[in-house]
Protein backbone atom coordinates (compact mmCIF):
# COMPACT_ATOMS: atom_id res chain seq x y z
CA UNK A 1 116.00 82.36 147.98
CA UNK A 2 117.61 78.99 147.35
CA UNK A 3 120.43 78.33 144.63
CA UNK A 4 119.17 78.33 141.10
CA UNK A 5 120.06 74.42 139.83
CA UNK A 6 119.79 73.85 135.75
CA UNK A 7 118.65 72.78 133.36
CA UNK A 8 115.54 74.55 134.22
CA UNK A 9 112.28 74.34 132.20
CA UNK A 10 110.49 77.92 133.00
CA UNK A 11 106.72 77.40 132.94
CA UNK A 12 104.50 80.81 133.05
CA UNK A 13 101.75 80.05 134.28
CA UNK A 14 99.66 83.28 133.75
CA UNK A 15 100.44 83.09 129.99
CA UNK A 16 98.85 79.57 130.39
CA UNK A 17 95.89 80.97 132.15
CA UNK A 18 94.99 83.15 129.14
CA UNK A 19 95.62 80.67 126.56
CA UNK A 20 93.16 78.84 128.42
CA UNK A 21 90.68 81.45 128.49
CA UNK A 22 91.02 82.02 124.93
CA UNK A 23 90.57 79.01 123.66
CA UNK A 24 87.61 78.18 126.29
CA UNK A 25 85.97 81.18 125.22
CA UNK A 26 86.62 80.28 121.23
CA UNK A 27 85.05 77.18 121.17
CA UNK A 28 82.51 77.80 124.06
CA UNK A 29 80.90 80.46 121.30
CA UNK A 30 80.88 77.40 118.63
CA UNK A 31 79.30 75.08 120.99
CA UNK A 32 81.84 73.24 122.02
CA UNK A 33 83.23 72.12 125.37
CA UNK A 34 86.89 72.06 126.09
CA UNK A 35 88.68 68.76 127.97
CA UNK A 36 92.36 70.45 129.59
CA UNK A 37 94.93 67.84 128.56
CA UNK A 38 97.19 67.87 131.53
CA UNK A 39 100.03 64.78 130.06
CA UNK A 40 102.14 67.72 128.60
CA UNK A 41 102.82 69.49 132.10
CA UNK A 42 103.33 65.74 133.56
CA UNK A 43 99.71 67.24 135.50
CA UNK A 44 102.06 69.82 137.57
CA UNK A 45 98.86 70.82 139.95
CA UNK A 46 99.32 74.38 140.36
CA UNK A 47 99.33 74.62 136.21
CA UNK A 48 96.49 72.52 136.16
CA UNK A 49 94.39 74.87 138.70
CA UNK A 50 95.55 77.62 136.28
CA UNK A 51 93.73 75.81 133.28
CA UNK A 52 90.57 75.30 135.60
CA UNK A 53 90.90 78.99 136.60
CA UNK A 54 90.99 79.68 133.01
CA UNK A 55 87.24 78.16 132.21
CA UNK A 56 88.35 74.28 131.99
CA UNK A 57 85.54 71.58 133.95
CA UNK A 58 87.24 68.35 132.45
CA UNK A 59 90.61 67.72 132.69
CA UNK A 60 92.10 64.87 130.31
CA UNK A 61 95.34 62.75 131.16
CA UNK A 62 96.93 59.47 130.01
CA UNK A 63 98.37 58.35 133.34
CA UNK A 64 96.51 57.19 135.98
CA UNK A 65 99.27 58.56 138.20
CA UNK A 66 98.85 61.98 137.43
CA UNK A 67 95.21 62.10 137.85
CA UNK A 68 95.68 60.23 141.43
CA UNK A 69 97.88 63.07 141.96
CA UNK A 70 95.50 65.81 141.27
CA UNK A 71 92.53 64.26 142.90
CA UNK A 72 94.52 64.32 146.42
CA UNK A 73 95.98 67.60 145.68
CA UNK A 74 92.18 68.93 145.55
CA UNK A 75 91.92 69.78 141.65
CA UNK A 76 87.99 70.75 140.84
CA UNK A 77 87.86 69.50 137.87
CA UNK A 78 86.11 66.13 136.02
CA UNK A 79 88.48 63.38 135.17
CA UNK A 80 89.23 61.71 132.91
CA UNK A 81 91.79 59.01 131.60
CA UNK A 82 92.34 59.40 127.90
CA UNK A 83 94.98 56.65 127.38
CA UNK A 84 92.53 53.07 126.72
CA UNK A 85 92.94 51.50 130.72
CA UNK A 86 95.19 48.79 131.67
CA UNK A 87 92.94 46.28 133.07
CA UNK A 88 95.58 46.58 136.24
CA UNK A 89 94.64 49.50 136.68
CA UNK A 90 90.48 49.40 136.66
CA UNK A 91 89.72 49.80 140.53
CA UNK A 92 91.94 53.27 140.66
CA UNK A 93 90.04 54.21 137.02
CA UNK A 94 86.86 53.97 138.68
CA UNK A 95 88.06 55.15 142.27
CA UNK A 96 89.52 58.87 140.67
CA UNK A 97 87.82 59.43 137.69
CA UNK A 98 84.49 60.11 136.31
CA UNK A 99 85.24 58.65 132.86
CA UNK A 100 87.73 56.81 130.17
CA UNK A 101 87.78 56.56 126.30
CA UNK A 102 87.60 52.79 125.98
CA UNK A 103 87.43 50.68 122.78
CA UNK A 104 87.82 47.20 124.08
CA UNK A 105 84.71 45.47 125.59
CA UNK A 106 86.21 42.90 127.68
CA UNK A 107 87.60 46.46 129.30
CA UNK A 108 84.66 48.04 129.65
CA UNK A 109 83.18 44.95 131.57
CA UNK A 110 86.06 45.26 133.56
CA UNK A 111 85.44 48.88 134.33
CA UNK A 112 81.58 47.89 135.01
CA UNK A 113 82.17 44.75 137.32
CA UNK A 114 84.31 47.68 139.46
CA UNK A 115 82.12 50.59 139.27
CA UNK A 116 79.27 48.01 140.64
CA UNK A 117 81.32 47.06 143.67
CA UNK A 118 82.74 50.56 144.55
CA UNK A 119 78.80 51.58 144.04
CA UNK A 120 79.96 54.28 141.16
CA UNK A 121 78.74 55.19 137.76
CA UNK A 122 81.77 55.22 135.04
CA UNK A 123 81.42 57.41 132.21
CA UNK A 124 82.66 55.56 128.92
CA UNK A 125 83.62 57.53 125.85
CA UNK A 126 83.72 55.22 122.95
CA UNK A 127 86.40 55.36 120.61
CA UNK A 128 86.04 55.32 116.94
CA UNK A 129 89.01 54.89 114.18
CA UNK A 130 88.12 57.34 111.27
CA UNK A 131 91.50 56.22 109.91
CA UNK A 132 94.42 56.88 111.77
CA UNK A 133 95.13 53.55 113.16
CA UNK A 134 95.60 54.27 116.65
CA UNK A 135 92.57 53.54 119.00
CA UNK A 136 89.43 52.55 118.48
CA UNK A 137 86.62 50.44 116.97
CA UNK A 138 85.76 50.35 113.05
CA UNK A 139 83.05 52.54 112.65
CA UNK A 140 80.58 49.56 111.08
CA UNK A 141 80.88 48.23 114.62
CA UNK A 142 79.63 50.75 116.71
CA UNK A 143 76.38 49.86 117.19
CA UNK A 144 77.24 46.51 117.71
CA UNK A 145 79.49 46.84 120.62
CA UNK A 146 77.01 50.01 121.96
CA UNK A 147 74.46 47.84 122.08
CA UNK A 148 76.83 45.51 124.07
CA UNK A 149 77.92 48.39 126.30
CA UNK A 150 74.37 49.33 127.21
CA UNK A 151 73.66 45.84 128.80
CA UNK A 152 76.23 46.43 131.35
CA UNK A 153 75.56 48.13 135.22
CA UNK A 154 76.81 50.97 136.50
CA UNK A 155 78.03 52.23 132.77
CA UNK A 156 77.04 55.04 130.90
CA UNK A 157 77.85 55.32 127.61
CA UNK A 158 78.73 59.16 127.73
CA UNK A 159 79.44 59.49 123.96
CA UNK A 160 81.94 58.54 120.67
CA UNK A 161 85.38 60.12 120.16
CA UNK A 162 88.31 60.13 117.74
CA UNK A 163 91.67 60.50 117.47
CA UNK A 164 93.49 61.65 114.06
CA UNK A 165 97.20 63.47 113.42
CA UNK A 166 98.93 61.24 116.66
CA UNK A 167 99.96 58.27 115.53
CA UNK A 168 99.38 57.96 111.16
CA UNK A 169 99.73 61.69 110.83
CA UNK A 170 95.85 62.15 109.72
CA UNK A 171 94.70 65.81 109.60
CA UNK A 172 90.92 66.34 110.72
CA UNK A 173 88.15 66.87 107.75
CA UNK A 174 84.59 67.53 107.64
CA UNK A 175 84.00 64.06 106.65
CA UNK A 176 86.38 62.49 109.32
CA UNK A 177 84.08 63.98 111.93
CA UNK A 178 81.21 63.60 110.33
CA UNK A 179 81.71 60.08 110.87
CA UNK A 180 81.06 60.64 114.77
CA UNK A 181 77.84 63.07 114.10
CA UNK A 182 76.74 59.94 111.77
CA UNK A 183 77.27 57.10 114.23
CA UNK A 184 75.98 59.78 116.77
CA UNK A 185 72.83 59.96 115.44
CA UNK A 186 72.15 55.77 114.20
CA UNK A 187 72.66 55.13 118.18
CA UNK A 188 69.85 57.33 118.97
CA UNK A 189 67.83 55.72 116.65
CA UNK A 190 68.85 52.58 117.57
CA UNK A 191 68.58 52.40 121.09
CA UNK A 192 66.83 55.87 121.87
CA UNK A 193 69.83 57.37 123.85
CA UNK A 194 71.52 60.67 123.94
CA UNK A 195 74.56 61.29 122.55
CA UNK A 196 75.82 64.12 125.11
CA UNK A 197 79.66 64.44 124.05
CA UNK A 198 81.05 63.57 120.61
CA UNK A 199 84.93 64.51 121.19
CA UNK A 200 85.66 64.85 117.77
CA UNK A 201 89.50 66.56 117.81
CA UNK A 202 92.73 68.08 119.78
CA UNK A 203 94.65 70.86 119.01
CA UNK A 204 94.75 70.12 115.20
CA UNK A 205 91.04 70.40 115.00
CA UNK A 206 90.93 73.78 116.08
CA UNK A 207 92.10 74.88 112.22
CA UNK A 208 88.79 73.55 110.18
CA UNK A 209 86.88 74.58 113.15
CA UNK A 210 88.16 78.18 112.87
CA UNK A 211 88.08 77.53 108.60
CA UNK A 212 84.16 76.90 109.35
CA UNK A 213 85.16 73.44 107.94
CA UNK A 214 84.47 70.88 110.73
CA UNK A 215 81.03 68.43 110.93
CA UNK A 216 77.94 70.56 112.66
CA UNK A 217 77.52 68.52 115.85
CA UNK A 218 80.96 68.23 117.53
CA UNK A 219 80.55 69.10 121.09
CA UNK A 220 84.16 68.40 122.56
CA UNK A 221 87.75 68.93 121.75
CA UNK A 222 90.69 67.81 123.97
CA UNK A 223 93.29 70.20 123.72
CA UNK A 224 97.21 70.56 125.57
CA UNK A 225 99.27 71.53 123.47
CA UNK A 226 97.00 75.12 122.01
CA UNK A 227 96.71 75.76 125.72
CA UNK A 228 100.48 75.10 127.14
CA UNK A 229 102.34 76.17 123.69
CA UNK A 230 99.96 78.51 121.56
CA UNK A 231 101.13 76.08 118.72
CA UNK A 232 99.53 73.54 116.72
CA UNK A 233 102.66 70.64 116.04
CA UNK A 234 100.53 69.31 113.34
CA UNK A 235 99.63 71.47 111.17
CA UNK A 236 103.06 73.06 111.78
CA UNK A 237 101.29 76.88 112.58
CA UNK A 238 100.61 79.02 115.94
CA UNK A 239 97.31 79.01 117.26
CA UNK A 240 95.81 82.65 116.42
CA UNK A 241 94.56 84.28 119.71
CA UNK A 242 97.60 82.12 121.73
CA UNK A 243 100.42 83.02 122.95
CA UNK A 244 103.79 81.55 122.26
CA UNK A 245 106.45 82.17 124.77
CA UNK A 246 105.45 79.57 127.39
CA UNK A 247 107.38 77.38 128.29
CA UNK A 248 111.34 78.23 128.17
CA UNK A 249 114.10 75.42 128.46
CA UNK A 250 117.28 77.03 130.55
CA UNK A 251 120.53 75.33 130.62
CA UNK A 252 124.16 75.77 132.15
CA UNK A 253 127.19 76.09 129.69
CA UNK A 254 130.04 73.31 130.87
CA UNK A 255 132.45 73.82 128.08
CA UNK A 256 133.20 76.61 125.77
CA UNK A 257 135.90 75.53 122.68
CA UNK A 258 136.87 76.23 119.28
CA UNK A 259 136.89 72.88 117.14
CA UNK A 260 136.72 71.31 113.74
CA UNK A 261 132.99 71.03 112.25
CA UNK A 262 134.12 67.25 111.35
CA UNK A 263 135.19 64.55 113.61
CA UNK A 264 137.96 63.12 112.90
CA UNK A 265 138.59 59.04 111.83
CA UNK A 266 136.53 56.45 111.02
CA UNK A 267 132.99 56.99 111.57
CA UNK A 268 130.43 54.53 112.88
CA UNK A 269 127.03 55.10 114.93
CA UNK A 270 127.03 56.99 117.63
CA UNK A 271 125.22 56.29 121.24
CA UNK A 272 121.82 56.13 119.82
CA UNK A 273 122.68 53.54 116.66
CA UNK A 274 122.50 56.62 113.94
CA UNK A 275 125.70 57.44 111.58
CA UNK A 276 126.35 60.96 112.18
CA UNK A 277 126.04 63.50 109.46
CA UNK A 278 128.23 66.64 109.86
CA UNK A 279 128.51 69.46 107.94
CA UNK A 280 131.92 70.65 107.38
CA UNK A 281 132.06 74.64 108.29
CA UNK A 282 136.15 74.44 109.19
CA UNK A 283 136.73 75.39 112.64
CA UNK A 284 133.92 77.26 114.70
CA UNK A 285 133.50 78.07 118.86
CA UNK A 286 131.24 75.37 120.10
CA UNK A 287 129.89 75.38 123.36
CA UNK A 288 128.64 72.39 125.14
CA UNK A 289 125.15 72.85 127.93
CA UNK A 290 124.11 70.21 130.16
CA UNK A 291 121.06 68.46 128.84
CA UNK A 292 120.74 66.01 126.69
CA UNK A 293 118.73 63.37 124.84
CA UNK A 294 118.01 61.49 128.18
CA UNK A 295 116.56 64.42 129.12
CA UNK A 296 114.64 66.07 126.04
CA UNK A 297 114.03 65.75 122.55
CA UNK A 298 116.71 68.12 121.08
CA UNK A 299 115.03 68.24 118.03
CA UNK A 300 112.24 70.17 119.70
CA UNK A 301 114.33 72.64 120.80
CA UNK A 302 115.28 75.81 119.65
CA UNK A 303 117.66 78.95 120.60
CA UNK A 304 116.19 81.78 121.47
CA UNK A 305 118.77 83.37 120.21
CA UNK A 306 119.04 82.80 116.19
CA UNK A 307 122.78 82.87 115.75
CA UNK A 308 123.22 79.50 117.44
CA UNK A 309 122.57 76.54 115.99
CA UNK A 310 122.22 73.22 117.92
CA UNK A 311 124.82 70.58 115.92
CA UNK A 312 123.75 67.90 118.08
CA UNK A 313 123.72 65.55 121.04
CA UNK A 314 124.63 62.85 122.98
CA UNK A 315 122.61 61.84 126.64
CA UNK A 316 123.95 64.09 128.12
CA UNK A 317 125.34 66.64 125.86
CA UNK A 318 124.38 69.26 123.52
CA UNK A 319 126.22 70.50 121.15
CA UNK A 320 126.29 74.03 119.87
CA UNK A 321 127.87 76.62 117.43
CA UNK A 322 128.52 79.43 118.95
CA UNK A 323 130.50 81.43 116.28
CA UNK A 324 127.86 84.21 115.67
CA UNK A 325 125.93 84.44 118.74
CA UNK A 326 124.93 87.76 119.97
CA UNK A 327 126.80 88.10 122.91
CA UNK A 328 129.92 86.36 124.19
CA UNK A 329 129.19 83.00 125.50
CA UNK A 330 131.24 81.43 128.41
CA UNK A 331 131.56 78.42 131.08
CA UNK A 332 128.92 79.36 133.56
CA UNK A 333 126.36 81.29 130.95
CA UNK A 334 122.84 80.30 130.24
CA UNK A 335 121.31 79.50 127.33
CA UNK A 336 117.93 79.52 126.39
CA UNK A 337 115.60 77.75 124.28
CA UNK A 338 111.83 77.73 123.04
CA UNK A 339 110.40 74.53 123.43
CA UNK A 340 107.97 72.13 121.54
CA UNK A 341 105.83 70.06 122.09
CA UNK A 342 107.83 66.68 122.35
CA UNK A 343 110.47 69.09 124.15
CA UNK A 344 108.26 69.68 126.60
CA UNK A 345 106.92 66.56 127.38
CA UNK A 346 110.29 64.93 127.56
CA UNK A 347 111.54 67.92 129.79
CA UNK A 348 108.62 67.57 132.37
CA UNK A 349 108.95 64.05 131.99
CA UNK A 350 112.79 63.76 133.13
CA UNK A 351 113.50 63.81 136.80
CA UNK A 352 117.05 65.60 136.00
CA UNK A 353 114.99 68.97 134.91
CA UNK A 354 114.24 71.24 137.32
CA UNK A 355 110.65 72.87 137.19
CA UNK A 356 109.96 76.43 137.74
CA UNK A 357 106.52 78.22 137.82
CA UNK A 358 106.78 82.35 136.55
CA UNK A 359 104.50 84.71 135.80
């Protein structure tokens, strides 16, 4: 067995497998079909084989990278690259993947003038903005730039999607997806085609789908984070059926000292341009881990044990009181968080972090 190195994000993996079979079997029984995001885990393959063990056929990532990486590792699933394409990178697109979600046209022409000289059909799932100002065409467009899309060889126009709650922080409704089912429905009138997928939500969505509240006529969600953390960031709640206790961060104590709660002189901003904040508890123990904001977003972090509090955090540093932890903390000891979402993407992200696959 080799040495142990830290920090150390702890992935179980057979925690992950049930998640996945939860939630597969949830939403298979309402009709719809789930796409495994795979960006969280940076598309680690053997957790992504777990997820396909666990019921997944489509597998979801933002990075064409990730999904080059799972092709040649052997993954069976259907890919798919979730993040609009880089026209630089159209000839991989259509080389390692089945589909895209795609707003712009000129991109989609792009993708078609490809798939025709690799000989390949490219799924396209159009994007539609129901209002949260990310990606995606206004919805009195659609048919417009469908009936654009249809023109083009070696395209099929697999279905509409939408994206709410990532970037303006809009929850999902019954009449933001209804908007899909709508637009789903005036294309087949339109142009006489079937709509096959209408990916109408992520993680978030699964609450008005279990509250019965959700458009009749969704058929696909594309979920990471209900699968890898059991949680919903969102809507700030755990996933019912999930479980939690994932993904742990581990890291290495390098300095154990008692300390004022207040720096002392002037202050300015720190390393990251903010103007500290600091409570003033008189002197406490403080110990100091190796990991830091160059690694991880602290603020997605938390002990697993309750007594310590994280203070804060440099790049390379963080910062914690110690003063009524549970057991006696020293140079050499581990501590160890529960991580969140943004945690865990940064963690998996950072080449610094060691991985480790339990369970």
């Amino acid at each position: 067995m080799g040495k142990i190195i830290y920090p150390r994000i702890e992935i179980n993996i057979g925690k992950i497998r049930e998640n996945t079979e939860y939630v597969v079997d949830y939403c298979g029984k309402k009709g719809i079909e789930i796409m495994g995001i795979s960006k969280g885990i940076c598309a680690m393959p053997q957790l992504v084989e777990a997820m396909v063990e666990g019921g997944i056929r489509k597998i979801g990532d933002s990075r064409i990278q990730n999904i080059v990486n799972m092709v040649e590792y052997g993954i069976n699933a259907q890919m798919y690259l979730i993040r609009i394409p880089m026209l630089c990178e159209i000839d991989d697109l259509v080389k390692y993947t089945l589909g895209s979600l795609n707003s712009e046209l000129d991109t989609i022409k792009a993708i078609s003038e490809s798939a025709k000289m690799q000989n390949k059909i490219h799924n396209v799932i159009l994007m539609v903005d129901v209002g949260d100002l990310r990606e995606g065409v206004w919805p009195d467009k659609v048919l417009d730039i469908v009936g654009e899309i249809i023109k083009l060889p070696n395209i099929k126009l697999e279905g509409l999607g939408a994206n709410v709650g990532c970037y303006g922080g809009v929850l999902p409704t019954y009449e933001n997806t209804k908007i899909l089912v709508d637009l789903a429905n005036d294309i087949e009138k339109e142009y006489g085609l079937n709509i096959e997928t209408i990916s109408g939500g992520s993680t978030l969505t699964l609450d008005i789908l279990e509250k019965g509240e959700i458009a009749k006529g969704i058929t696909q969600f594309r979920i990471g984070e209900a699968i890898l953390l059991g949680r919903d960031t969102t809507n700030f709640r755990i996933v019912p059926g999930t479980i939690q206790d994932t993904v742990k961060l581990k890291a290495q104590v390098i300095e154990v000292k008692t300390k004022p709660s207040v720096p002392i002189g002037k202050i300015g901003r720190d390393a990251f341009g903010n103007i500290p904040n600091h409570k003033d508890m008189g002197n406490i123990k403080r110990a100091i881990v190796a990991v830091g904001k160059q690694d991880c977003r602290i603020e997605a972090l938390t002990p697993v044990d309750e007594d310590i509090e994280i203070m804060g955090g440099s790049s390379d540093h963080l910062l914690l009181n110690i003063s009524n932890a549970k057991y006696d903390v020293n140079v050499g000891d581990i501590v160890e968080f529960d991580v969140f979402y943004s945690a865990m993407l940064s963690l998996m992200t950072s080449k610094y972090v060691n991985r480790s696959i339990v369970g």
